[in-house]
N, C-alpha and C. Protein backbone atom coordinates (compact mmCIF):
# COMPACT_ATOMS: atom_id res chain seq x y z
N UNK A 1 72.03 26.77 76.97
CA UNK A 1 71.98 27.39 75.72
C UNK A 1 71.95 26.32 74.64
N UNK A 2 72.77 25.15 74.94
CA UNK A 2 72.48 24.42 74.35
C UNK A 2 71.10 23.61 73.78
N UNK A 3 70.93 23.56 74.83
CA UNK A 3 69.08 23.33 74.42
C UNK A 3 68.19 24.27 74.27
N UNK A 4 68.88 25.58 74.05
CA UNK A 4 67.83 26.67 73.46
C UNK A 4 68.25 26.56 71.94
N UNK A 5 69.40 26.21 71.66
CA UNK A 5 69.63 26.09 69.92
C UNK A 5 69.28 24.99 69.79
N UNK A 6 69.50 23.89 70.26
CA UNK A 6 68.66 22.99 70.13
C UNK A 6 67.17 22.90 69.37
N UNK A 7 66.40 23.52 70.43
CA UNK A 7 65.19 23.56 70.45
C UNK A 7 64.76 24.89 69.18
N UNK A 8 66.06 25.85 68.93
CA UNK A 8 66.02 26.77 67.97
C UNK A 8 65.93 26.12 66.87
N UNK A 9 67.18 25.56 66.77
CA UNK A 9 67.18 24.42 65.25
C UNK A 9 66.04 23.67 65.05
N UNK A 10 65.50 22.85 66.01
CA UNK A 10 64.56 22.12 66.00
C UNK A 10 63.38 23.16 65.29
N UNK A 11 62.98 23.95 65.83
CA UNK A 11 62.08 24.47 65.54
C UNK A 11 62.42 25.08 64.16
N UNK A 12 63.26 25.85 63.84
CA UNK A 12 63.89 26.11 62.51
C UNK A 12 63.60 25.05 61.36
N UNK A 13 64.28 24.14 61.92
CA UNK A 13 63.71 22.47 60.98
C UNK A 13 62.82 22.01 60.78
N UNK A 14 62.10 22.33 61.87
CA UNK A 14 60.51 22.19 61.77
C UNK A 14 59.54 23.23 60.46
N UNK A 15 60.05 24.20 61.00
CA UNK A 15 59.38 25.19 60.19
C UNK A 15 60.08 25.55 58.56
N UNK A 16 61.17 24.84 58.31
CA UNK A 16 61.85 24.57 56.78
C UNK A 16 60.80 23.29 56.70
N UNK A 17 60.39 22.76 57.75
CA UNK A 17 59.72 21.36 57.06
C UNK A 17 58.63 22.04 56.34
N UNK A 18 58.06 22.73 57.43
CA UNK A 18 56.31 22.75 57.18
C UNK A 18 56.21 23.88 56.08
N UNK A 19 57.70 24.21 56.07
CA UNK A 19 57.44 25.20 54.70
C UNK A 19 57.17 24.68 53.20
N UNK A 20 58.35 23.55 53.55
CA UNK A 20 58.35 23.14 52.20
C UNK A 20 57.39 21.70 52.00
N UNK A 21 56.74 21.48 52.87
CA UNK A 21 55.63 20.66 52.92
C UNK A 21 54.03 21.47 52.46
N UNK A 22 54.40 22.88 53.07
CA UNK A 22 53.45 23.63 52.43
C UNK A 22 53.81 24.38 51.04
N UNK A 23 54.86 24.20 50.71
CA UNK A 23 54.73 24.01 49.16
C UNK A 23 54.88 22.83 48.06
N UNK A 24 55.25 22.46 49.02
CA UNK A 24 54.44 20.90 48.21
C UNK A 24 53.04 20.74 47.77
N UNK A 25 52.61 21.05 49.26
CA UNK A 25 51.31 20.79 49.00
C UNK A 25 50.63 21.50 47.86
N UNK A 26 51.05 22.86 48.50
CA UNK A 26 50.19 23.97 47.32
C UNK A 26 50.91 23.88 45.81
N UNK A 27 51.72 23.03 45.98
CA UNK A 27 52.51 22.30 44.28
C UNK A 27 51.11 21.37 43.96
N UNK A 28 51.41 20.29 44.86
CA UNK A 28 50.47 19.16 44.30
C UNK A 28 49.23 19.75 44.66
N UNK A 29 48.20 20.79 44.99
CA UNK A 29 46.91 21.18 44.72
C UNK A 29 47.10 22.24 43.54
N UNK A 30 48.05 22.48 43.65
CA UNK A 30 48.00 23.56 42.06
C UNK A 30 47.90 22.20 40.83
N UNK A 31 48.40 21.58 41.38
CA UNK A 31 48.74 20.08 39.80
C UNK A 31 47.01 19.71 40.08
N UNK A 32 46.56 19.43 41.31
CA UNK A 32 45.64 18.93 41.10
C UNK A 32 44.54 19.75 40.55
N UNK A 33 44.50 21.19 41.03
CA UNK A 33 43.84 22.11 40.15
C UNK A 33 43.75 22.24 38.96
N UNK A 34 44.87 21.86 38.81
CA UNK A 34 45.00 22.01 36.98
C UNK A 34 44.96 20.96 36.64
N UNK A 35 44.99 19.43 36.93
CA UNK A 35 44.37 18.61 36.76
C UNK A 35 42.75 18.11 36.42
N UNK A 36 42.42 19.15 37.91
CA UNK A 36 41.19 18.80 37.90
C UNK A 36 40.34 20.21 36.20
N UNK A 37 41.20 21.05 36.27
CA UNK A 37 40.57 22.10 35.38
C UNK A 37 40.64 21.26 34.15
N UNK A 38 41.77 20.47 33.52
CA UNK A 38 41.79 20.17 32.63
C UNK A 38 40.78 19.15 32.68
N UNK A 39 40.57 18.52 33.15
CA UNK A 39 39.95 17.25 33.25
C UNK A 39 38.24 17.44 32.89
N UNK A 40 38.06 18.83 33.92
CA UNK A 40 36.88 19.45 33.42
C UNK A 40 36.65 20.08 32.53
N UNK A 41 37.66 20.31 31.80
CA UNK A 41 38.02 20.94 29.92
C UNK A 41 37.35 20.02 29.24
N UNK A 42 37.72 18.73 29.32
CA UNK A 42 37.70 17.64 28.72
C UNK A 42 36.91 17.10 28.48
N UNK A 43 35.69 17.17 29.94
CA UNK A 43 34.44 16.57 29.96
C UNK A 43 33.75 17.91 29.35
N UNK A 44 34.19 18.76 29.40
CA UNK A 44 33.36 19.83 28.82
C UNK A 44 33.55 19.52 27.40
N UNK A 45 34.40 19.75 26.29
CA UNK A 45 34.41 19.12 25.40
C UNK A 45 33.70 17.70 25.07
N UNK A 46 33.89 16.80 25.66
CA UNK A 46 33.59 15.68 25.37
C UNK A 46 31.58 15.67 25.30
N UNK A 47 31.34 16.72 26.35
CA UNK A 47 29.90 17.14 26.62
C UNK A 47 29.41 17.96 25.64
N UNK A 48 30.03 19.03 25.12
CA UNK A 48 30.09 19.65 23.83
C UNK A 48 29.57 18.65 23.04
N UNK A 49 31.07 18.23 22.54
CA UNK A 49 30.74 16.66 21.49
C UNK A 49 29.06 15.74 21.54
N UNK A 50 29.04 15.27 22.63
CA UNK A 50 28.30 14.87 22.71
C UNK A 50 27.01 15.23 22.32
N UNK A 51 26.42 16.84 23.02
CA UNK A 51 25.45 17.54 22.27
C UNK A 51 25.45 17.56 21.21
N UNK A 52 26.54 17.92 20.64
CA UNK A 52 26.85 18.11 18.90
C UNK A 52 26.38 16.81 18.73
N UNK A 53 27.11 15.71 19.04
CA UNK A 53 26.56 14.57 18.27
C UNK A 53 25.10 13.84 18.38
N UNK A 54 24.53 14.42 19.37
CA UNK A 54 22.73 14.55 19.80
C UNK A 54 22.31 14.95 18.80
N UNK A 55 22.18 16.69 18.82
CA UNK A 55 21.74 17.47 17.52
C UNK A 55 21.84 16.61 16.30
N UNK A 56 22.93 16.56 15.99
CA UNK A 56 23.69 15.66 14.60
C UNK A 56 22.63 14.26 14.44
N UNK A 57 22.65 13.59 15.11
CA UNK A 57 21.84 12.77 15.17
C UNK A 57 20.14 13.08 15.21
N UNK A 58 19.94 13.68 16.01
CA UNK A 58 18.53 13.81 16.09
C UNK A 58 18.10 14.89 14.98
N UNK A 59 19.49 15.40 14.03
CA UNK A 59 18.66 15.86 13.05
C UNK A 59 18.36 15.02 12.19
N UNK A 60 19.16 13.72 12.23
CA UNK A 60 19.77 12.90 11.06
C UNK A 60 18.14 11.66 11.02
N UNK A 61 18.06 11.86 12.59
CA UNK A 61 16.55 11.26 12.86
C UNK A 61 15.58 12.04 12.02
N UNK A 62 15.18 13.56 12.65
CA UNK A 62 14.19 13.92 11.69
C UNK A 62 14.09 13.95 10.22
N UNK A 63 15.21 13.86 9.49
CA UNK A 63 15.72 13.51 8.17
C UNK A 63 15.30 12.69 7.73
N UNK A 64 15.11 11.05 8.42
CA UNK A 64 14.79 10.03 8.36
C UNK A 64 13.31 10.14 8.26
N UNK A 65 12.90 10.78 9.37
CA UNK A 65 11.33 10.34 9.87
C UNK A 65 10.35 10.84 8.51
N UNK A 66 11.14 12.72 8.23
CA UNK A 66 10.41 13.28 7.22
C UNK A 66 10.51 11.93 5.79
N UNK A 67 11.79 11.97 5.72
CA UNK A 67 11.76 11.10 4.49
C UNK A 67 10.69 10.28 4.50
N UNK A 68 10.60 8.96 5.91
CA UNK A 68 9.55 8.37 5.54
C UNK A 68 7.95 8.73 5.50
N UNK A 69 8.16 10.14 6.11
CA UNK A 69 6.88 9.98 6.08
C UNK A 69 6.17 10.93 4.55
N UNK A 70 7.59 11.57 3.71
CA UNK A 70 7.27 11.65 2.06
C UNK A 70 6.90 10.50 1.17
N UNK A 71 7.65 9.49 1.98
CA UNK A 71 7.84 8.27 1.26
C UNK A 71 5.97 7.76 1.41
N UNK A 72 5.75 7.68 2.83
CA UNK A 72 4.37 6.71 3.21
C UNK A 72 2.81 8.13 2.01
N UNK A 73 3.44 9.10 2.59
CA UNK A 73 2.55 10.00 1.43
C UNK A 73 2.49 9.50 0.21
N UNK A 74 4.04 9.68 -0.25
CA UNK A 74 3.79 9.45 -1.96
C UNK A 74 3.02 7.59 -2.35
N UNK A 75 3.70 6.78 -1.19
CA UNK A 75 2.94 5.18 -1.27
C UNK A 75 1.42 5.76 -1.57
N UNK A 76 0.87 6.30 -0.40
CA UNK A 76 -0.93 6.63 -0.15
C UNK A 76 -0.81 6.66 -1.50
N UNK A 77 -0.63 8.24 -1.86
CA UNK A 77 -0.88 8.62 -3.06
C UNK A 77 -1.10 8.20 -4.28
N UNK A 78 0.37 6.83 -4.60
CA UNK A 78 0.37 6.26 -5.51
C UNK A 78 -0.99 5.38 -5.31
N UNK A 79 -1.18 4.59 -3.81
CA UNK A 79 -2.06 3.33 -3.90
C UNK A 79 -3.44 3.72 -4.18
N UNK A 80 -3.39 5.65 -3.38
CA UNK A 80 -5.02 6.00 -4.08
C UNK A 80 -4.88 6.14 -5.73
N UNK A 81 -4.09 6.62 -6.34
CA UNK A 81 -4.39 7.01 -7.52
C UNK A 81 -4.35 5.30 -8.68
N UNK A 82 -3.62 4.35 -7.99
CA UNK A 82 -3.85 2.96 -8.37
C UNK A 82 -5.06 2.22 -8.15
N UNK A 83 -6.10 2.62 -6.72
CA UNK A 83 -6.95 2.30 -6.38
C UNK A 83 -8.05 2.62 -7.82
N UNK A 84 -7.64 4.31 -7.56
CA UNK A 84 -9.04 5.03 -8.67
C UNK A 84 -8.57 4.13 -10.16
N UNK A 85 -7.16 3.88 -11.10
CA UNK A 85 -7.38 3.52 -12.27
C UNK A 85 -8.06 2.28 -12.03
N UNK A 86 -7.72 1.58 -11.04
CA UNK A 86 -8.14 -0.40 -11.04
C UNK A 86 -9.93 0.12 -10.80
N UNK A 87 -10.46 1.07 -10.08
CA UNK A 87 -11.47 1.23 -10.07
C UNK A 87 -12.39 1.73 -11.53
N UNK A 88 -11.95 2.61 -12.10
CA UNK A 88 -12.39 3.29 -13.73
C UNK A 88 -11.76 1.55 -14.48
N UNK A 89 -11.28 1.13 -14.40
CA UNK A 89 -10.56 0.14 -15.24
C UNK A 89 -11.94 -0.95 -14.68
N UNK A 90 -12.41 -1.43 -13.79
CA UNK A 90 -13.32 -2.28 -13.80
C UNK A 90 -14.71 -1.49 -14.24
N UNK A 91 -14.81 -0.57 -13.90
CA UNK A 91 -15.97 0.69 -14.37
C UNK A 91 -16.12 0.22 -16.14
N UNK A 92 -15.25 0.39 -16.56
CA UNK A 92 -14.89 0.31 -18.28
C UNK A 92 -15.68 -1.47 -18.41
N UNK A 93 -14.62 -2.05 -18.09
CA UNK A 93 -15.24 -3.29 -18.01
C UNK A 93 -16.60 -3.48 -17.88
N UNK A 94 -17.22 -3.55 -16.41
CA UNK A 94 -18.63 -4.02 -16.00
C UNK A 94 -19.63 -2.95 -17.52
N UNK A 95 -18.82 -2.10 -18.10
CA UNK A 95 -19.98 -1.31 -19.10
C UNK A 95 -19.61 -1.98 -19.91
N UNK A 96 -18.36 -2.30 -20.48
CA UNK A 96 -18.43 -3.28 -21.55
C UNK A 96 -18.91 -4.50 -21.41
N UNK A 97 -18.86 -5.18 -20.21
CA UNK A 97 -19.96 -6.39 -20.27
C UNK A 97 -21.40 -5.78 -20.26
N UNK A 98 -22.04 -5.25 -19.84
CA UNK A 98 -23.36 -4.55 -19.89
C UNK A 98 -23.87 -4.44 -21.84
N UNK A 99 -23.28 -4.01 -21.81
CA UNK A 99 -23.24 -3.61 -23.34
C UNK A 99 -23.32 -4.80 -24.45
N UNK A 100 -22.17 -5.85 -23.91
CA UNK A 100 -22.06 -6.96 -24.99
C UNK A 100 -23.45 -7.97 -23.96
N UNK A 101 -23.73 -7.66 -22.73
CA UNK A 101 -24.89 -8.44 -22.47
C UNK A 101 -26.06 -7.62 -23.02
N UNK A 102 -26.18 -6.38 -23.29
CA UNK A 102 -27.14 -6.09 -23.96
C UNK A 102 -27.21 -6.36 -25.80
N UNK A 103 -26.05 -6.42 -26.07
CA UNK A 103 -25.66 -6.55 -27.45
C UNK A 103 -26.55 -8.26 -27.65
N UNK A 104 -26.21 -8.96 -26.73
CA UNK A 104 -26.21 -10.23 -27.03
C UNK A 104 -27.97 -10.98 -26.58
N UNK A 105 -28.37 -9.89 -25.52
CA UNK A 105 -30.06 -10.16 -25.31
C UNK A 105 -30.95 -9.66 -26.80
N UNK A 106 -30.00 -8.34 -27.33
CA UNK A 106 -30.94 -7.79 -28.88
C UNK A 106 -30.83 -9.43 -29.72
N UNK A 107 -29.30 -9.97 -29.38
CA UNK A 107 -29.09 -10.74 -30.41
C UNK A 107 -29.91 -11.77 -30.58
N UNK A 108 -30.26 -12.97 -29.27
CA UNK A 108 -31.13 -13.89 -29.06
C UNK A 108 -32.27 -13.14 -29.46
N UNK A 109 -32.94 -11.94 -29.29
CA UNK A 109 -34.45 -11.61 -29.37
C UNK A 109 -34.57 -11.63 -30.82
N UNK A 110 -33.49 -11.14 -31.85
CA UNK A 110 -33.67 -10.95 -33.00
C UNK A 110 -33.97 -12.81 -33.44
N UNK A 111 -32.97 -13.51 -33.01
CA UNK A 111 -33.04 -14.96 -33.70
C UNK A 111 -34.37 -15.70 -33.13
N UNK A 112 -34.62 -14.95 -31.75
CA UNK A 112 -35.66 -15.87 -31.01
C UNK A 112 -37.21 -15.28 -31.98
N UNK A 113 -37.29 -13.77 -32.80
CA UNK A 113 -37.94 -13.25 -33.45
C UNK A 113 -37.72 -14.21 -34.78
N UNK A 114 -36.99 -14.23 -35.29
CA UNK A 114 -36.66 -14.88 -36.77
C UNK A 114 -37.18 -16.50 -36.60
N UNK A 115 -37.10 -17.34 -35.71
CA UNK A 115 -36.89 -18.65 -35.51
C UNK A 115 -38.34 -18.47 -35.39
N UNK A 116 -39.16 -17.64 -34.23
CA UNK A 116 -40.39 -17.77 -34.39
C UNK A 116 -41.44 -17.39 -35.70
N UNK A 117 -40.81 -16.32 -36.43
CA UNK A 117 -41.14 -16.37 -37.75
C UNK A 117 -41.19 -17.12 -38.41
N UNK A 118 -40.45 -18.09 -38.37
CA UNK A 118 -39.83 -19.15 -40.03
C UNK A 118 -40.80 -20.23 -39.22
N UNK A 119 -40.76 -20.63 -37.62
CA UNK A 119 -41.92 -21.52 -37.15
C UNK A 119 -43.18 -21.02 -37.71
N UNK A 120 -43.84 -19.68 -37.87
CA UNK A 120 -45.19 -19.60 -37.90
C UNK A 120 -45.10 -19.97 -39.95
N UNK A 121 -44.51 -19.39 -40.20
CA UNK A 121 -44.15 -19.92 -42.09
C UNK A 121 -44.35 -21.64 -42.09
N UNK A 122 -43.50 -22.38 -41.65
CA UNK A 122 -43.63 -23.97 -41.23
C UNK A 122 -45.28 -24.06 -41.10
N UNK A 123 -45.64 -23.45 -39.95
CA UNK A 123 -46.87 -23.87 -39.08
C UNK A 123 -47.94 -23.06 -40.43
N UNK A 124 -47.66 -22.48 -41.16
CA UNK A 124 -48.71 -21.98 -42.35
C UNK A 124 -48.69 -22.53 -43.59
N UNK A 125 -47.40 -22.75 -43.71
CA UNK A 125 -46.68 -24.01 -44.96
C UNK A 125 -47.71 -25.72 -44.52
N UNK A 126 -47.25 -25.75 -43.44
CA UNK A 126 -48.19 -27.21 -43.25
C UNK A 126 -49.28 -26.95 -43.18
N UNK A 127 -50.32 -26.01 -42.65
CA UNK A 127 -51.69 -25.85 -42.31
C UNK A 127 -52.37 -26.10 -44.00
N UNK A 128 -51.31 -24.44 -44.72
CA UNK A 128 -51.98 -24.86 -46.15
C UNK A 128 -51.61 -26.00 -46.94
N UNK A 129 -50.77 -26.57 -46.27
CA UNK A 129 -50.37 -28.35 -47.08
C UNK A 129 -51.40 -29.11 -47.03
N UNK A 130 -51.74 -29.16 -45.32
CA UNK A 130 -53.08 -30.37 -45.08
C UNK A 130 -54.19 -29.55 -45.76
N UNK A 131 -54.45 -28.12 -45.71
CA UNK A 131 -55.59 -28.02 -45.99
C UNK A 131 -56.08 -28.14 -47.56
N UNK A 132 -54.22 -28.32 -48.62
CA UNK A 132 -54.75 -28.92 -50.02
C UNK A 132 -54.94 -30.15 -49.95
N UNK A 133 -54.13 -31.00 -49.11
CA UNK A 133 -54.27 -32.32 -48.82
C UNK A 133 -55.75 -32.66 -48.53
N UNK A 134 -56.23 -32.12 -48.13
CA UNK A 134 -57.59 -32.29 -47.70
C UNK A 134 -58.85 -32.41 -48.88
N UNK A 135 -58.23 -31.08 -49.45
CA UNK A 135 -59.04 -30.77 -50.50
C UNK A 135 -58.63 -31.78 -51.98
N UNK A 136 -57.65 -32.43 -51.79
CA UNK A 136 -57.03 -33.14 -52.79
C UNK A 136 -57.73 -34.19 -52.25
N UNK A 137 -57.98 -34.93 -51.43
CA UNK A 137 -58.55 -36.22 -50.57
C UNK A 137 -60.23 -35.75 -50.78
N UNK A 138 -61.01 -34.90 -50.51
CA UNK A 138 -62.14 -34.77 -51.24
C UNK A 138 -62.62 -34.60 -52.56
N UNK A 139 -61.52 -33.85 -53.28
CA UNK A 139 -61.77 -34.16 -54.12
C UNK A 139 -61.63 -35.73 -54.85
N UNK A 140 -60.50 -36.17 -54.55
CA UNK A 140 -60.31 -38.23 -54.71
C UNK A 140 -61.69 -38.52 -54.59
N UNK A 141 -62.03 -38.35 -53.01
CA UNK A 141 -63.21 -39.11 -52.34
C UNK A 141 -64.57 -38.84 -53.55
N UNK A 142 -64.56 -37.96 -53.90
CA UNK A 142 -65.81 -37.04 -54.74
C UNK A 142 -65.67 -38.21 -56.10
N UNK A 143 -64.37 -37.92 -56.61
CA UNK A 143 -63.79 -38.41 -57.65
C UNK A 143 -64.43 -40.11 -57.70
N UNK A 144 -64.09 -40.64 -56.23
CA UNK A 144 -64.35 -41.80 -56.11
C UNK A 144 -66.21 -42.36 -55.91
N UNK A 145 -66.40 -41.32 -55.28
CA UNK A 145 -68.11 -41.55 -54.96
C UNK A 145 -68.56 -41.76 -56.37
N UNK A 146 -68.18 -40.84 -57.43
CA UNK A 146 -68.47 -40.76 -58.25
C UNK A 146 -68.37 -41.88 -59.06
N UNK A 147 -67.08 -42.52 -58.99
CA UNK A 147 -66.70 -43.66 -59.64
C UNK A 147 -67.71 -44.87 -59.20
N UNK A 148 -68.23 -44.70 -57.95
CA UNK A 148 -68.57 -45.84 -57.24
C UNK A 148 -70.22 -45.59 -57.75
N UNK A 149 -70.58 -44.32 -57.69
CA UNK A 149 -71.82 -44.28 -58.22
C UNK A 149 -72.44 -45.08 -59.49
N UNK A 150 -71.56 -44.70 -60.53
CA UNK A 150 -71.19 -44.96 -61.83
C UNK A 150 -70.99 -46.64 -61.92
N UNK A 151 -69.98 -47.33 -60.93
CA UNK A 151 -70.46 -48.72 -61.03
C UNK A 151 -71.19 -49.50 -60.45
N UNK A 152 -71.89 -48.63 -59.71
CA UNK A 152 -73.53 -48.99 -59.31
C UNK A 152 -74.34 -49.07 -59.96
N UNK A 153 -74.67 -48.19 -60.42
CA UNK A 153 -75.69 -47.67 -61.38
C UNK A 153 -75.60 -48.89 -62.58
């Protein structure tokens, strides 16, 4: 009998073991359950977050991108509408040189007209100079034949 209580106790002891080994256990898998739940709270949050801070960002990107690409518009815009004044602005110009080169071809034609005028006046001034000169020299010569006749005779 002795070794039936023995083996009673034993087994008794055994089975207080495996009892409270099996609540241990199911202690430390409940901790770890709830370990592990929290843990996956956490990354869930933190994954949350993260999206959030994706979105957040990648709106903060398109924010950016639009901006620049108002910005590269309004540049175009400005550099076309700078292009067209520098363009009308040399337009103005090349007509105002046109103009003062036409101003200035009337101008030579008028002096190159006048200069050739006052030459043909010169060139008529001298023609009728020599041609009294001439007539002043025949008459001398006449004057003189005459004289010479006269102290011949």
């Amino acid at each position: 009998m002795k070794e039936w209580i023995g083996g009673a106790i034993k087994k008794v002891t055994l089975e207080l073991i495996y009892n409270i080994v099996d609540e241990r256990t199911a202690a430390i898998l409940d901790k770890q359950e709830k370990d592990k739940q929290e843990l996956l709270g956490y990354i869930r949050r933190i994954e949350e977050k993260q999206e959030k801070d994706k979105q957040e960002l990648l709106g903060h990107i398109r924010r950016i991108e639009e901006r620049q690409e108002r910005d590269k518009q309004e540049f175009l815009e400005k550099h076309e509408k700078d292009k067209q004044e520098l363009l009308a602005y040399i337009r103005r110009i090349e007509e105002r040189q046109e103009k003062d080169k036409q101003e200035l071809l009337g101008h030579i034609k008028s002096l190159r007209d006048e200069f050739t005028e006052r030459l043909n006046r010169v060139e008529d001034r001298q023609e009728k100079y020599q041609e009294e000169t001439r007539a002043e020299l025949r008459h001398i010569n006449q004057r003189l034949d005459t004289l010479m006749n006269m102290l011949l005779t």
